[in-house]
PDB file of N, CA and C in Angstrom:
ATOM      1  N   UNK A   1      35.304  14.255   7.071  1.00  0.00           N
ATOM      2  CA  UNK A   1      33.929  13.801   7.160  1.00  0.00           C
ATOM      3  C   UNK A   1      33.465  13.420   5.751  1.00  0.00           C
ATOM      4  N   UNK A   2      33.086  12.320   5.684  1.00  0.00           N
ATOM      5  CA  UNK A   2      32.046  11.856   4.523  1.00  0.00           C
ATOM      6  C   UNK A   2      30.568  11.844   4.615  1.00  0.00           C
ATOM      7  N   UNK A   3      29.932  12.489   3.113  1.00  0.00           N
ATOM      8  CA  UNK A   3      28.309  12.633   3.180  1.00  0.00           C
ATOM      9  C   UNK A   3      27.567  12.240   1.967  1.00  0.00           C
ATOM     10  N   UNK A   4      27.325  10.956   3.205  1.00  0.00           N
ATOM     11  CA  UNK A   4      26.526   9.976   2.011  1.00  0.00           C
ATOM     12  C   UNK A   4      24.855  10.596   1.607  1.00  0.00           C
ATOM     13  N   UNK A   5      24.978  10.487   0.078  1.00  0.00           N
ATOM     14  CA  UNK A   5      23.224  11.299   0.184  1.00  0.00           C
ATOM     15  C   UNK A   5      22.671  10.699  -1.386  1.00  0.00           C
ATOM     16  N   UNK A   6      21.176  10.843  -1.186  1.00  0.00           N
ATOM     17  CA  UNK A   6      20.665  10.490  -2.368  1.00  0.00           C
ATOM     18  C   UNK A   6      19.940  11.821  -3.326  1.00  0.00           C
ATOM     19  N   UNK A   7      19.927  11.711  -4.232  1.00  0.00           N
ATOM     20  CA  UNK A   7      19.714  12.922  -4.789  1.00  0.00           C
ATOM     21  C   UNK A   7      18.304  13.257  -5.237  1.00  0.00           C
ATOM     22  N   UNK A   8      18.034  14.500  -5.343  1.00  0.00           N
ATOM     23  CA  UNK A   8      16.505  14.351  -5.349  1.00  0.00           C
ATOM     24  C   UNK A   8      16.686  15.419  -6.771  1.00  0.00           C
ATOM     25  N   UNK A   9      15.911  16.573  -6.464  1.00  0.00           N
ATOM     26  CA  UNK A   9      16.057  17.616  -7.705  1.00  0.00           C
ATOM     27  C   UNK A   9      16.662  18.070  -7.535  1.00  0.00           C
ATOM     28  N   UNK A  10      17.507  19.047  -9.221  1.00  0.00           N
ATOM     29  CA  UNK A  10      18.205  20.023  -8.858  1.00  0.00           C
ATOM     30  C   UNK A  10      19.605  19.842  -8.324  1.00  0.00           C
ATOM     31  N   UNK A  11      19.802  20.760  -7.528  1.00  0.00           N
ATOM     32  CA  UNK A  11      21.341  20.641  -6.682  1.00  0.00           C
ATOM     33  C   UNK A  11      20.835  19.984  -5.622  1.00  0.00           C
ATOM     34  N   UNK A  12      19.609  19.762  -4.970  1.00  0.00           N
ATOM     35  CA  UNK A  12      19.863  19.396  -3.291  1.00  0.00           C
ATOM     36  C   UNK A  12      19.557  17.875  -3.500  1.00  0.00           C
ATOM     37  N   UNK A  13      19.875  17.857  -2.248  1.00  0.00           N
ATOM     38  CA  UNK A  13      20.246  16.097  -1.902  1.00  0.00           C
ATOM     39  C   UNK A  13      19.811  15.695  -0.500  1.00  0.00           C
ATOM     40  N   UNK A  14      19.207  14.293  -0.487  1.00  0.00           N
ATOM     41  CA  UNK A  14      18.640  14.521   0.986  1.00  0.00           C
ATOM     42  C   UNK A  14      19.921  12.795   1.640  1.00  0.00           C
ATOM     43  N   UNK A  15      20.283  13.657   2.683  1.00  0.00           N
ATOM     44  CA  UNK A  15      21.557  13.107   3.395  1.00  0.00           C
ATOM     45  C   UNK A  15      21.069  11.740   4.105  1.00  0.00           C
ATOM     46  N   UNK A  16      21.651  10.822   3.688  1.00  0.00           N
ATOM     47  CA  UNK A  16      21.314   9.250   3.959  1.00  0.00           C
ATOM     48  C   UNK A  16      22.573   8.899   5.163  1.00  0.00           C
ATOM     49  N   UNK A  17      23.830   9.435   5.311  1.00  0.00           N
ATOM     50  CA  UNK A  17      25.010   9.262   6.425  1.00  0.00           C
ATOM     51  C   UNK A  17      26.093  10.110   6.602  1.00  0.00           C
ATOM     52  N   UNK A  18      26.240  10.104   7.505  1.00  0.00           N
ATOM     53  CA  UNK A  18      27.713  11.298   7.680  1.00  0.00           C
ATOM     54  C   UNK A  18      28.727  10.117   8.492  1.00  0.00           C
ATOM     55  N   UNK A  19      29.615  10.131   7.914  1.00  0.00           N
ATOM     56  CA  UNK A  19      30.933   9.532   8.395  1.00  0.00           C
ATOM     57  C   UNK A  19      32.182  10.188   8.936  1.00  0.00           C
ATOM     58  N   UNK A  20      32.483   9.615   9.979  1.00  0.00           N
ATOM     59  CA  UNK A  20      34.175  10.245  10.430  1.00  0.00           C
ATOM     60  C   UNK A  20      34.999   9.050   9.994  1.00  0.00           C
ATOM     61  N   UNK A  21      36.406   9.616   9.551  1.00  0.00           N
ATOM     62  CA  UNK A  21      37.339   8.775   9.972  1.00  0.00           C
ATOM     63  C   UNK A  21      37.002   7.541   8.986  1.00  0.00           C
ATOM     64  N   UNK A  22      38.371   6.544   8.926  1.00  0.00           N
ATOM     65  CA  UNK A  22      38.522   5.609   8.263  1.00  0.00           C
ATOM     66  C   UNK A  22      37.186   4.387   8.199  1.00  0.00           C
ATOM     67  N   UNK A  23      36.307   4.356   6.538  1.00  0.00           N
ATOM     68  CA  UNK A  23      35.283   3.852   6.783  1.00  0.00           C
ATOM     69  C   UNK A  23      35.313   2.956   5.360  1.00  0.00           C
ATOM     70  N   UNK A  24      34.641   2.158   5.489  1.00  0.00           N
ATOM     71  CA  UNK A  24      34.303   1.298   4.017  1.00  0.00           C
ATOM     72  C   UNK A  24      33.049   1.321   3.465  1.00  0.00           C
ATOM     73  N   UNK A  25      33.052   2.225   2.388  1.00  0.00           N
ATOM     74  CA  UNK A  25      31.609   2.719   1.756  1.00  0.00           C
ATOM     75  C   UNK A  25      31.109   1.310   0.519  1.00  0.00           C
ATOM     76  N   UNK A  26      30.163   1.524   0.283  1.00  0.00           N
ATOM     77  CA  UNK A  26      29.725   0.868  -0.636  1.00  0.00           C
ATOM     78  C   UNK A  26      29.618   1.529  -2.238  1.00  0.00           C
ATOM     79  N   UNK A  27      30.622   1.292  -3.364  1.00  0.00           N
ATOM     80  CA  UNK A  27      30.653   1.306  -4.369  1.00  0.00           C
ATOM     81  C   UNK A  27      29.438   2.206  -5.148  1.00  0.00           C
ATOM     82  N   UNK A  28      28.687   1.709  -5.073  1.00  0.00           N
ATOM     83  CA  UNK A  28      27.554   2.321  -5.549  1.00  0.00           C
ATOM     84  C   UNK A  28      26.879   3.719  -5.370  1.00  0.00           C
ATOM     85  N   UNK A  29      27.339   3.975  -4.002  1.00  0.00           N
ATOM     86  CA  UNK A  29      26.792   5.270  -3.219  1.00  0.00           C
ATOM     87  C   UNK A  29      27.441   6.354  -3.796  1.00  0.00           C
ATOM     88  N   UNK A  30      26.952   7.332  -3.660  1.00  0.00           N
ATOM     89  CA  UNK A  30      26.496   9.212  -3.892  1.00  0.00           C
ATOM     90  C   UNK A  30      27.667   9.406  -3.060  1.00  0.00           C
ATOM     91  N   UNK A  31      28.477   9.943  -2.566  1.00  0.00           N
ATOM     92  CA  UNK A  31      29.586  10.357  -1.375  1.00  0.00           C
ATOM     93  C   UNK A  31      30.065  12.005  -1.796  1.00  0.00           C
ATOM     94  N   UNK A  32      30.087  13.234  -0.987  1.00  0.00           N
ATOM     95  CA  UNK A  32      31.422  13.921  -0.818  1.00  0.00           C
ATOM     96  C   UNK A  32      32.339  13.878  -0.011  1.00  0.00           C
ATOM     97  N   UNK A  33      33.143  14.501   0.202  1.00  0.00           N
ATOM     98  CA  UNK A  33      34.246  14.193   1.640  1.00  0.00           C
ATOM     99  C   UNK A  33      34.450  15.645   1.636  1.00  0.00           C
ATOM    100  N   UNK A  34      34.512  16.071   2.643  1.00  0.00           N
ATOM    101  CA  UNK A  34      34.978  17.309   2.998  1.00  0.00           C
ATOM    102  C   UNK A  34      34.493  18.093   4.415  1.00  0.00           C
ATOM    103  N   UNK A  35      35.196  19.171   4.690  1.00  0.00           N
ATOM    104  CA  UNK A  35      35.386  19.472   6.115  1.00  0.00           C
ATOM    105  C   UNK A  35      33.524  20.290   6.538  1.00  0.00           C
ATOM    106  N   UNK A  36      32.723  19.705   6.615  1.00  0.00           N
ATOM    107  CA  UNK A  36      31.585  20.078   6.620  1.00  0.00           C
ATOM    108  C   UNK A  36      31.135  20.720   7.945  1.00  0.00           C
ATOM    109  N   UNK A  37      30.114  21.374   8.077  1.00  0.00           N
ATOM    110  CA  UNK A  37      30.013  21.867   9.193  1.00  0.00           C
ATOM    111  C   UNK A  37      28.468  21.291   9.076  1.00  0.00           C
ATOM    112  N   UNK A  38      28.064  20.749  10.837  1.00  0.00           N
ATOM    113  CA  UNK A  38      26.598  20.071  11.009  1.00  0.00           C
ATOM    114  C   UNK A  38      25.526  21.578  11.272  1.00  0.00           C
ATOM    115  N   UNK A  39      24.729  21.858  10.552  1.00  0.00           N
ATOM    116  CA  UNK A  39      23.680  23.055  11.262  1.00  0.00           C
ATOM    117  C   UNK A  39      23.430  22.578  12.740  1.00  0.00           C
ATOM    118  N   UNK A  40      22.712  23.558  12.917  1.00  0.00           N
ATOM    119  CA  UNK A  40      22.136  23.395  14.459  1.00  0.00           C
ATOM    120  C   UNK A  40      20.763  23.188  13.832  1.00  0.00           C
ATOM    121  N   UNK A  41      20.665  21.799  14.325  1.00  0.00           N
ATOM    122  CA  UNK A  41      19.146  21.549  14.611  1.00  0.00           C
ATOM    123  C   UNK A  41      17.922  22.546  15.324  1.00  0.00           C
ATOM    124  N   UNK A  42      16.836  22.868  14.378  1.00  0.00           N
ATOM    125  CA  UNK A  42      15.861  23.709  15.197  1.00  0.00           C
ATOM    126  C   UNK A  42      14.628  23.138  16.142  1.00  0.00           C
ATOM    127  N   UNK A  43      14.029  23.358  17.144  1.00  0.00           N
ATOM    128  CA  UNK A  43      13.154  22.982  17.445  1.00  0.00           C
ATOM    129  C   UNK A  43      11.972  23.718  16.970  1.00  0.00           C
ATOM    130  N   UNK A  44      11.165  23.262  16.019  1.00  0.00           N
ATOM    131  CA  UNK A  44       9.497  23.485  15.381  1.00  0.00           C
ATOM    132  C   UNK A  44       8.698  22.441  16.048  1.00  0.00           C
ATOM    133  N   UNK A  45       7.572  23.090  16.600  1.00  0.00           N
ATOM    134  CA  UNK A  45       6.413  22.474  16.793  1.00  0.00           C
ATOM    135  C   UNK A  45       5.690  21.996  15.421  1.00  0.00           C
ATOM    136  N   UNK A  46       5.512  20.681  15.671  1.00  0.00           N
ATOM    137  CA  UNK A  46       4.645  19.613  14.506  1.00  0.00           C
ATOM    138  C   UNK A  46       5.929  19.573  13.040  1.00  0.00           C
ATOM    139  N   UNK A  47       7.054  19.998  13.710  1.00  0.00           N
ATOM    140  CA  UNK A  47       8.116  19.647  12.106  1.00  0.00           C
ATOM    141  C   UNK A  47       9.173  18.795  12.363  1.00  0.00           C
ATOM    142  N   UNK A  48       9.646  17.971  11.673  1.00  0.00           N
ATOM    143  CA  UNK A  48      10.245  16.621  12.073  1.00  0.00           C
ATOM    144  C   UNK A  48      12.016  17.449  10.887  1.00  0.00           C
ATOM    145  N   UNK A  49      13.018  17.618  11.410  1.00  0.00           N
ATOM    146  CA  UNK A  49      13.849  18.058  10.615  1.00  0.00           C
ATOM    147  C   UNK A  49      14.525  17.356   9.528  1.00  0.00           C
ATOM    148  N   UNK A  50      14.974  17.661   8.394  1.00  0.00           N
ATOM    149  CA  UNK A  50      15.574  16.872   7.362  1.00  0.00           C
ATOM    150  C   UNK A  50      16.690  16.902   7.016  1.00  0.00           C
ATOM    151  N   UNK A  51      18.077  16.361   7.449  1.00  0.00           N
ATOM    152  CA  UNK A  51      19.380  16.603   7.057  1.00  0.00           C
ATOM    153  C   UNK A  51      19.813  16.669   5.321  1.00  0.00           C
ATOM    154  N   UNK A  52      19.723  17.831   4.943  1.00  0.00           N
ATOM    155  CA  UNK A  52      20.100  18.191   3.291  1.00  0.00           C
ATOM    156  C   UNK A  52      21.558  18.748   3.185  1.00  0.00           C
ATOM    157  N   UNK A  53      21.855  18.321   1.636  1.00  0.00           N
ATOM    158  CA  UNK A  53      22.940  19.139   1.308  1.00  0.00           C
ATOM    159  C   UNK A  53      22.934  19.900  -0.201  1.00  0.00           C
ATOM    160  N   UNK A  54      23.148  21.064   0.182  1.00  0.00           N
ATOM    161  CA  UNK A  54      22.992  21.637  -1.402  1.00  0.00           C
ATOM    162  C   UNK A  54      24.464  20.885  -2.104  1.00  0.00           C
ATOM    163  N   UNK A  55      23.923  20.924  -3.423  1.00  0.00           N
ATOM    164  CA  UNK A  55      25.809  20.078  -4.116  1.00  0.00           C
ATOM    165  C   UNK A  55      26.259  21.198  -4.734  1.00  0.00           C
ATOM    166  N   UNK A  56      25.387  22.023  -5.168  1.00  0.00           N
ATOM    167  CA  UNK A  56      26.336  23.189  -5.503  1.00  0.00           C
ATOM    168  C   UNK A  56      27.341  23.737  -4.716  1.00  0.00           C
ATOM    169  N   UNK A  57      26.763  23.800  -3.307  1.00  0.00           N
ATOM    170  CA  UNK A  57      27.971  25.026  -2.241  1.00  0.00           C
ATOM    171  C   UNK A  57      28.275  23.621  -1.553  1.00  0.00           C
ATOM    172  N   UNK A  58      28.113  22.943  -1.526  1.00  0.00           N
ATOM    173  CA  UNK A  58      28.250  21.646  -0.395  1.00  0.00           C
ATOM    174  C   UNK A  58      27.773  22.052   0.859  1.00  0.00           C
ATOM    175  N   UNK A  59      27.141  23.165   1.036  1.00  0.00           N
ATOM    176  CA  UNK A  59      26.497  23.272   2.470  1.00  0.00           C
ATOM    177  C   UNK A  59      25.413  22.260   2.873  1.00  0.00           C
ATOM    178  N   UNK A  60      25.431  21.838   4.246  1.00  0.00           N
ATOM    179  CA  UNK A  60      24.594  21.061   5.253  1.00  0.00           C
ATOM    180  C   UNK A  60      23.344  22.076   5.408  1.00  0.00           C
ATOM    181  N   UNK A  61      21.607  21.370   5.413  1.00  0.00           N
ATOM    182  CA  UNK A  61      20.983  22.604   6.184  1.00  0.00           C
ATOM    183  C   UNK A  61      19.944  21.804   6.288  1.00  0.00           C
ATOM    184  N   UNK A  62      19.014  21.701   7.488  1.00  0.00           N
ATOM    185  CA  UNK A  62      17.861  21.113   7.467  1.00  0.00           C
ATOM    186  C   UNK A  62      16.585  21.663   6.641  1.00  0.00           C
ATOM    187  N   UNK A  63      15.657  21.186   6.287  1.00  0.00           N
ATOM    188  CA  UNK A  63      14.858  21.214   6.085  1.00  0.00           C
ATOM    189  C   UNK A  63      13.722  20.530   6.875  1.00  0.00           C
ATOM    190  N   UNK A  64      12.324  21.231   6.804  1.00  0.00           N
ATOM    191  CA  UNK A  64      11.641  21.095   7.925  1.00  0.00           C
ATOM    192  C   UNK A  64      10.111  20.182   7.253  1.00  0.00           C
ATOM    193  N   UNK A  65       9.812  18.973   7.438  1.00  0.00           N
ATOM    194  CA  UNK A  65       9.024  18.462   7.001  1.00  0.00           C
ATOM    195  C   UNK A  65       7.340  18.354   8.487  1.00  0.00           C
ATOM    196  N   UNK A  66       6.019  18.747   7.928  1.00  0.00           N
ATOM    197  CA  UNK A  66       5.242  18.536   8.630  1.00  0.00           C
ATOM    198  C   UNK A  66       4.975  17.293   9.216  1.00  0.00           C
ATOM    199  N   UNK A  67       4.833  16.933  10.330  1.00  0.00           N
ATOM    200  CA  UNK A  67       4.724  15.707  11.110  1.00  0.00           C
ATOM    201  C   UNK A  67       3.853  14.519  10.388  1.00  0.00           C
ATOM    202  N   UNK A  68       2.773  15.581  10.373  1.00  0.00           N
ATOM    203  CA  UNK A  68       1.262  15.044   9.602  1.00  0.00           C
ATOM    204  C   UNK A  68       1.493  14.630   8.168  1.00  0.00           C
ATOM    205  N   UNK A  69       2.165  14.814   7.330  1.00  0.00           N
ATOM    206  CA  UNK A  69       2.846  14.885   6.336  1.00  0.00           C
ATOM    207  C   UNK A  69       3.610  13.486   5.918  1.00  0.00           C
ATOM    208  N   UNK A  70       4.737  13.285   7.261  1.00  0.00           N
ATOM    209  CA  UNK A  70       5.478  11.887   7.521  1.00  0.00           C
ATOM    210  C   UNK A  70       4.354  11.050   7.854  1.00  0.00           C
ATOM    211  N   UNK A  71       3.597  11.259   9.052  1.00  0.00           N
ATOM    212  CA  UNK A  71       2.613   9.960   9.345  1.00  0.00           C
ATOM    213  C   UNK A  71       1.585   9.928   8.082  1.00  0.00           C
ATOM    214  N   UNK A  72       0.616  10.809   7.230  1.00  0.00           N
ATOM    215  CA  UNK A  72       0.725  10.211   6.052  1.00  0.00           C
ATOM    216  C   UNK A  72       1.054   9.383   4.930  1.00  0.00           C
ATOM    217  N   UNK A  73       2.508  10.114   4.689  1.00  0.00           N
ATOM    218  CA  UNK A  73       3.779   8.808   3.985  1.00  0.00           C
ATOM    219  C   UNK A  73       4.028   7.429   4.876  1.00  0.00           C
ATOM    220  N   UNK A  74       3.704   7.517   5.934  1.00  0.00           N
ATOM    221  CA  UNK A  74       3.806   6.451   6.367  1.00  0.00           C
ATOM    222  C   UNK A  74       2.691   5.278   6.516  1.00  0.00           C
ATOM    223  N   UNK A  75       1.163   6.067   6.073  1.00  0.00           N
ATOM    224  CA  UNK A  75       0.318   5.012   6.543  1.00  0.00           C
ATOM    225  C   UNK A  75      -0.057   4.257   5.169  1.00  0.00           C
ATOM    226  N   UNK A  76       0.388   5.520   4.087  1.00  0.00           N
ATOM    227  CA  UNK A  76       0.750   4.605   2.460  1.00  0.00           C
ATOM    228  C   UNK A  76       1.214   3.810   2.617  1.00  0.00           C
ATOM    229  N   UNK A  77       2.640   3.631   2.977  1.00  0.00           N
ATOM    230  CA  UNK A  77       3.983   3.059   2.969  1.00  0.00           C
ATOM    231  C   UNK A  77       3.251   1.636   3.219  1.00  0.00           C
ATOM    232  N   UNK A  78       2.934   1.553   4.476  1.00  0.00           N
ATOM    233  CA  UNK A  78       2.020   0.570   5.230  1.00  0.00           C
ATOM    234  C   UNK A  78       0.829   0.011   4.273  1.00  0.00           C
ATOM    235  N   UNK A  79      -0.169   0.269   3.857  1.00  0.00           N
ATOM    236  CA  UNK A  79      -0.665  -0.114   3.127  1.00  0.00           C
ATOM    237  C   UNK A  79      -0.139  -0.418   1.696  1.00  0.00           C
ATOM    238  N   UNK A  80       0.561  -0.190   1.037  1.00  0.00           N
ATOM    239  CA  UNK A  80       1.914  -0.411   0.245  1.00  0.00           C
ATOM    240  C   UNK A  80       2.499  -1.581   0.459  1.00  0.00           C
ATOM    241  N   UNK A  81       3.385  -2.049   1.516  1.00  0.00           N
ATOM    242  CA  UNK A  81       3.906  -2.967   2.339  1.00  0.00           C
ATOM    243  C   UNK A  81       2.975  -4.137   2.406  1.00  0.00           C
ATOM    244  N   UNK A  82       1.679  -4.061   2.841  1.00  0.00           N
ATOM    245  CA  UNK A  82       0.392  -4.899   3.097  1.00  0.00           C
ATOM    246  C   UNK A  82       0.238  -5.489   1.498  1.00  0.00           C
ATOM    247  N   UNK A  83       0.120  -4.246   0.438  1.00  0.00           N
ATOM    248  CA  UNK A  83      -0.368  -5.142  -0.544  1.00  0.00           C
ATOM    249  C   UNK A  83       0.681  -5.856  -1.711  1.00  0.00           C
ATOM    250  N   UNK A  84       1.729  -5.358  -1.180  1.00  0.00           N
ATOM    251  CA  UNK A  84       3.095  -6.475  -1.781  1.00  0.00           C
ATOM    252  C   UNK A  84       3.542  -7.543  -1.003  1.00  0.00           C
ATOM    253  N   UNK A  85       3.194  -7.327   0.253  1.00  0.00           N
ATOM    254  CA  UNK A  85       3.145  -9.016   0.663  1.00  0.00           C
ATOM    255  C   UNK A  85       2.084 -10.096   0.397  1.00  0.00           C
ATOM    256  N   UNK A  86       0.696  -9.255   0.176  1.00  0.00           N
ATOM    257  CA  UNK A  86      -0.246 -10.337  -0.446  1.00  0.00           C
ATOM    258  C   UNK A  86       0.662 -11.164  -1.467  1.00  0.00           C
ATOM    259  N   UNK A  87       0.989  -9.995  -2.364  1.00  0.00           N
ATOM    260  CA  UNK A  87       1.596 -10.018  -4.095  1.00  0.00           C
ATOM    261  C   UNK A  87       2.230 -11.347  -4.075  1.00  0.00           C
ATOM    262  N   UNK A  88       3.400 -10.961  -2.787  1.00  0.00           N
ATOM    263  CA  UNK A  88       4.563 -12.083  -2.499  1.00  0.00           C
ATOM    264  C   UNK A  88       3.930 -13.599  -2.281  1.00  0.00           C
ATOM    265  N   UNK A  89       3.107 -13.234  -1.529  1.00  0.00           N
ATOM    266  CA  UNK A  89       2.250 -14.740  -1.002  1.00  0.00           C
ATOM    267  C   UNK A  89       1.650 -15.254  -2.308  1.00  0.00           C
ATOM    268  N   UNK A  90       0.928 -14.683  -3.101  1.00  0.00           N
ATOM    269  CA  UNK A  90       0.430 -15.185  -4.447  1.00  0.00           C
ATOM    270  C   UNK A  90       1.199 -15.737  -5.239  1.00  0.00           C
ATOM    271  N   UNK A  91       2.296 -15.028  -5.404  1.00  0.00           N
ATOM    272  CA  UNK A  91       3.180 -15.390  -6.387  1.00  0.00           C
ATOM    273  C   UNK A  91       4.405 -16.354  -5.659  1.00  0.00           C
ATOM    274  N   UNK A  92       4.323 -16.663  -4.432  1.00  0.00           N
ATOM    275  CA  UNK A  92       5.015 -18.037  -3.615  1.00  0.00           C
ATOM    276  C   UNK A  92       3.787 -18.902  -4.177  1.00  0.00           C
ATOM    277  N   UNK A  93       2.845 -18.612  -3.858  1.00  0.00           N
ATOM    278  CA  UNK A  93       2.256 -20.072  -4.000  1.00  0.00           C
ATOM    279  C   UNK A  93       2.019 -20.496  -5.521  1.00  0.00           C
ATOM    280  N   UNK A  94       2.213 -19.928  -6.748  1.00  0.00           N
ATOM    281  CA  UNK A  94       2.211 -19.700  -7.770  1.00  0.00           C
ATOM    282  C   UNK A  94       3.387 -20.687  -8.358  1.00  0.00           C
ATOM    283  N   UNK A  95       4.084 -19.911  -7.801  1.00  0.00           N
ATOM    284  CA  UNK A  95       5.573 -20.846  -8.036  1.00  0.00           C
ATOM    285  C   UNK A  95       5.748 -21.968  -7.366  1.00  0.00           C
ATOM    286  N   UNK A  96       5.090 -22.487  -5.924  1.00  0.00           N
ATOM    287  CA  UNK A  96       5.182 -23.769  -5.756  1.00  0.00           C
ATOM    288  C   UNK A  96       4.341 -24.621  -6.670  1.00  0.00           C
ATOM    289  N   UNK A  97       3.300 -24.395  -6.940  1.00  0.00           N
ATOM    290  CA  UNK A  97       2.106 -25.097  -7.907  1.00  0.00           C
ATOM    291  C   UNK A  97       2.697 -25.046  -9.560  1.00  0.00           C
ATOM    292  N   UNK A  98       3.447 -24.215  -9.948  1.00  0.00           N
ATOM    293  CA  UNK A  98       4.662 -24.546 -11.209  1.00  0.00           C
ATOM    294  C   UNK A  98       5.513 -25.697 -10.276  1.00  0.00           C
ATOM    295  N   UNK A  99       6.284 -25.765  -9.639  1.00  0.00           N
ATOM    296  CA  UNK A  99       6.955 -26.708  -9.179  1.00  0.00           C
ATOM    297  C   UNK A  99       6.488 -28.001  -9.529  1.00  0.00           C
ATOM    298  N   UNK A 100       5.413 -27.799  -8.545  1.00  0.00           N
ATOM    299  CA  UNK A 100       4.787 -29.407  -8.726  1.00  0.00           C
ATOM    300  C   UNK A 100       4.264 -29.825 -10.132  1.00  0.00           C
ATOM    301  N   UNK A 101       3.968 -29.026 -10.950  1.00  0.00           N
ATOM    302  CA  UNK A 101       3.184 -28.993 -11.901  1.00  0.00           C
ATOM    303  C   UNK A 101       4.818 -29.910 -12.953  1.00  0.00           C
ATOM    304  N   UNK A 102       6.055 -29.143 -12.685  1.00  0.00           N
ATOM    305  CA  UNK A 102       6.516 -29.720 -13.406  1.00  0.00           C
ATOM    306  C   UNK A 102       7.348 -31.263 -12.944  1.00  0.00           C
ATOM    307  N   UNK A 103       6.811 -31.526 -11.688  1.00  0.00           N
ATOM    308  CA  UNK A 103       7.565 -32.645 -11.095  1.00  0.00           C
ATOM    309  C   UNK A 103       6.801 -33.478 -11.585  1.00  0.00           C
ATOM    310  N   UNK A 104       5.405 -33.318 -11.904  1.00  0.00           N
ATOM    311  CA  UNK A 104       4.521 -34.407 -12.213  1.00  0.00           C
ATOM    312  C   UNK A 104       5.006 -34.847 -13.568  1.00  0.00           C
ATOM    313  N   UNK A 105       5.268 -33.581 -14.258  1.00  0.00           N
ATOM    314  CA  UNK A 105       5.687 -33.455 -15.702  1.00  0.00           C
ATOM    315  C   UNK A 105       6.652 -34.427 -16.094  1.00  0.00           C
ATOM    316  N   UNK A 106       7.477 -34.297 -15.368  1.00  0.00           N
ATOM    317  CA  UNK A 106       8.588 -35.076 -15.278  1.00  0.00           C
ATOM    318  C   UNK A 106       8.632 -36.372 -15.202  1.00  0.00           C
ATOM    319  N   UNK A 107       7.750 -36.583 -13.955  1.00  0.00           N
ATOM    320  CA  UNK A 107       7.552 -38.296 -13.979  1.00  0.00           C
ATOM    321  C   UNK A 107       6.998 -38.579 -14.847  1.00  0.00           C
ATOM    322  N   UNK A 108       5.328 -38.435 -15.756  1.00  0.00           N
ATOM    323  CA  UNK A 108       5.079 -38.662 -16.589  1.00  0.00           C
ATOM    324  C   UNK A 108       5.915 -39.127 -17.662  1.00  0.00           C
ATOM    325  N   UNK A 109       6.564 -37.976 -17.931  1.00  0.00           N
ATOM    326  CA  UNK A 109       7.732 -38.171 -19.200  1.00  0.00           C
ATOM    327  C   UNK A 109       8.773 -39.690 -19.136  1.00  0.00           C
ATOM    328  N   UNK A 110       9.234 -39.442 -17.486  1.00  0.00           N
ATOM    329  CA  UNK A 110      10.058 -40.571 -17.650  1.00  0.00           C
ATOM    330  C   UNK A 110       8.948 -42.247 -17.468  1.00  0.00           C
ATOM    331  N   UNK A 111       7.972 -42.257 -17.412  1.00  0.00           N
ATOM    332  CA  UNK A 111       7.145 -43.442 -16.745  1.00  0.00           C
ATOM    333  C   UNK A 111       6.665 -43.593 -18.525  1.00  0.00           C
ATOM    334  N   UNK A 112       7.193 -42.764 -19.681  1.00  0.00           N
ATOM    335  CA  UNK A 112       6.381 -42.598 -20.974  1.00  0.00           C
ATOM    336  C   UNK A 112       7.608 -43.527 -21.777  1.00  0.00           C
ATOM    337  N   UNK A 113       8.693 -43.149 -21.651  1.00  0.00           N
ATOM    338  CA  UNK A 113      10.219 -43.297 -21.868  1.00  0.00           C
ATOM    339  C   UNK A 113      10.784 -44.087 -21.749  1.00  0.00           C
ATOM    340  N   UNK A 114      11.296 -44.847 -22.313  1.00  0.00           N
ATOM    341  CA  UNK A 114      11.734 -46.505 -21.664  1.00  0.00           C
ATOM    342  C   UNK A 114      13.639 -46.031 -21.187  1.00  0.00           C
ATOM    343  N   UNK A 115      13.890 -46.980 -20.307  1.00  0.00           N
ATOM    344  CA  UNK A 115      14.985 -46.620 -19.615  1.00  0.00           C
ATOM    345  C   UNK A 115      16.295 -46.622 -21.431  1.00  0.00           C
ATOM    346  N   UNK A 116      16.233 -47.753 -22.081  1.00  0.00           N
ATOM    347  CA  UNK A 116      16.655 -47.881 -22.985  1.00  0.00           C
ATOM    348  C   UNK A 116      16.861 -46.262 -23.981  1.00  0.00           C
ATOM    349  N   UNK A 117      15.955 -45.522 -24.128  1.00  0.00           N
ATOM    350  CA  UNK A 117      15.492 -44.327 -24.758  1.00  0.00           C
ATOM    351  C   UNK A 117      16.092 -43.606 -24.442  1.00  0.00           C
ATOM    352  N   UNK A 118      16.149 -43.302 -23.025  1.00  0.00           N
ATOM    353  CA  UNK A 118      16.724 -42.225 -22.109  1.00  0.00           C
ATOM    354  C   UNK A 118      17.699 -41.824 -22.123  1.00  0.00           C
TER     355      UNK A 118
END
């Protein structure tokens, strides 16, 4: 088994994939390999579970995040999302209006320029 994870503080790590068997990882990634054992998932009222791995012992163990907590992070996220696509839209239209700005540029220059010059 392979356990792909990103690292947070400390020794623990919060688990991004678990792999069996012959796989093609991406270069870049965090990975251990080894014979791991999955916890047993708990059922908590209002807690959404978190697949972790300590790197010290390489043990698997959830961690238990409040519901209210995630839909929070999430309504940032969302408003987050909202105001970098404005961003994106500004700065598209930004860069088309450089575009044109330098196409005009251009003709100018060459309509300034005699073909002879050029």
């Amino acid at each position: 088994m392979i356990v792909a994870y990103a690292k947070e503080t400390g020794s623990t790590a919060l688990v991004t994939g678990v792999y069996y068997g012959e796989v093609v990882l991406p270069e870049d990634g965090n990975y251990i390999e080894g014979a791991f054992e999955l916890p047993q998932q708990g059922d908590l009222p209002n807690l959404d579970p978190v697949l972790k791995i300590d790197l010290s012992t390489t043990i698997l163990y959830y961690d238990y995040v409040s519901r209210d907590s995630v839909f929070a992070q999430l309504g940032d996220l969302q408003k987050k999302l909202t105001e970098a696509e404005g961003i994106n839209k500004r700065l598209a239209e930004e860069s088309n209006a450089n575009q044109l700005a330098l196409m005009e540029l251009h003709m100018l220059v060459l309509s300034v320029v005699s073909p002879d010059e050029g």
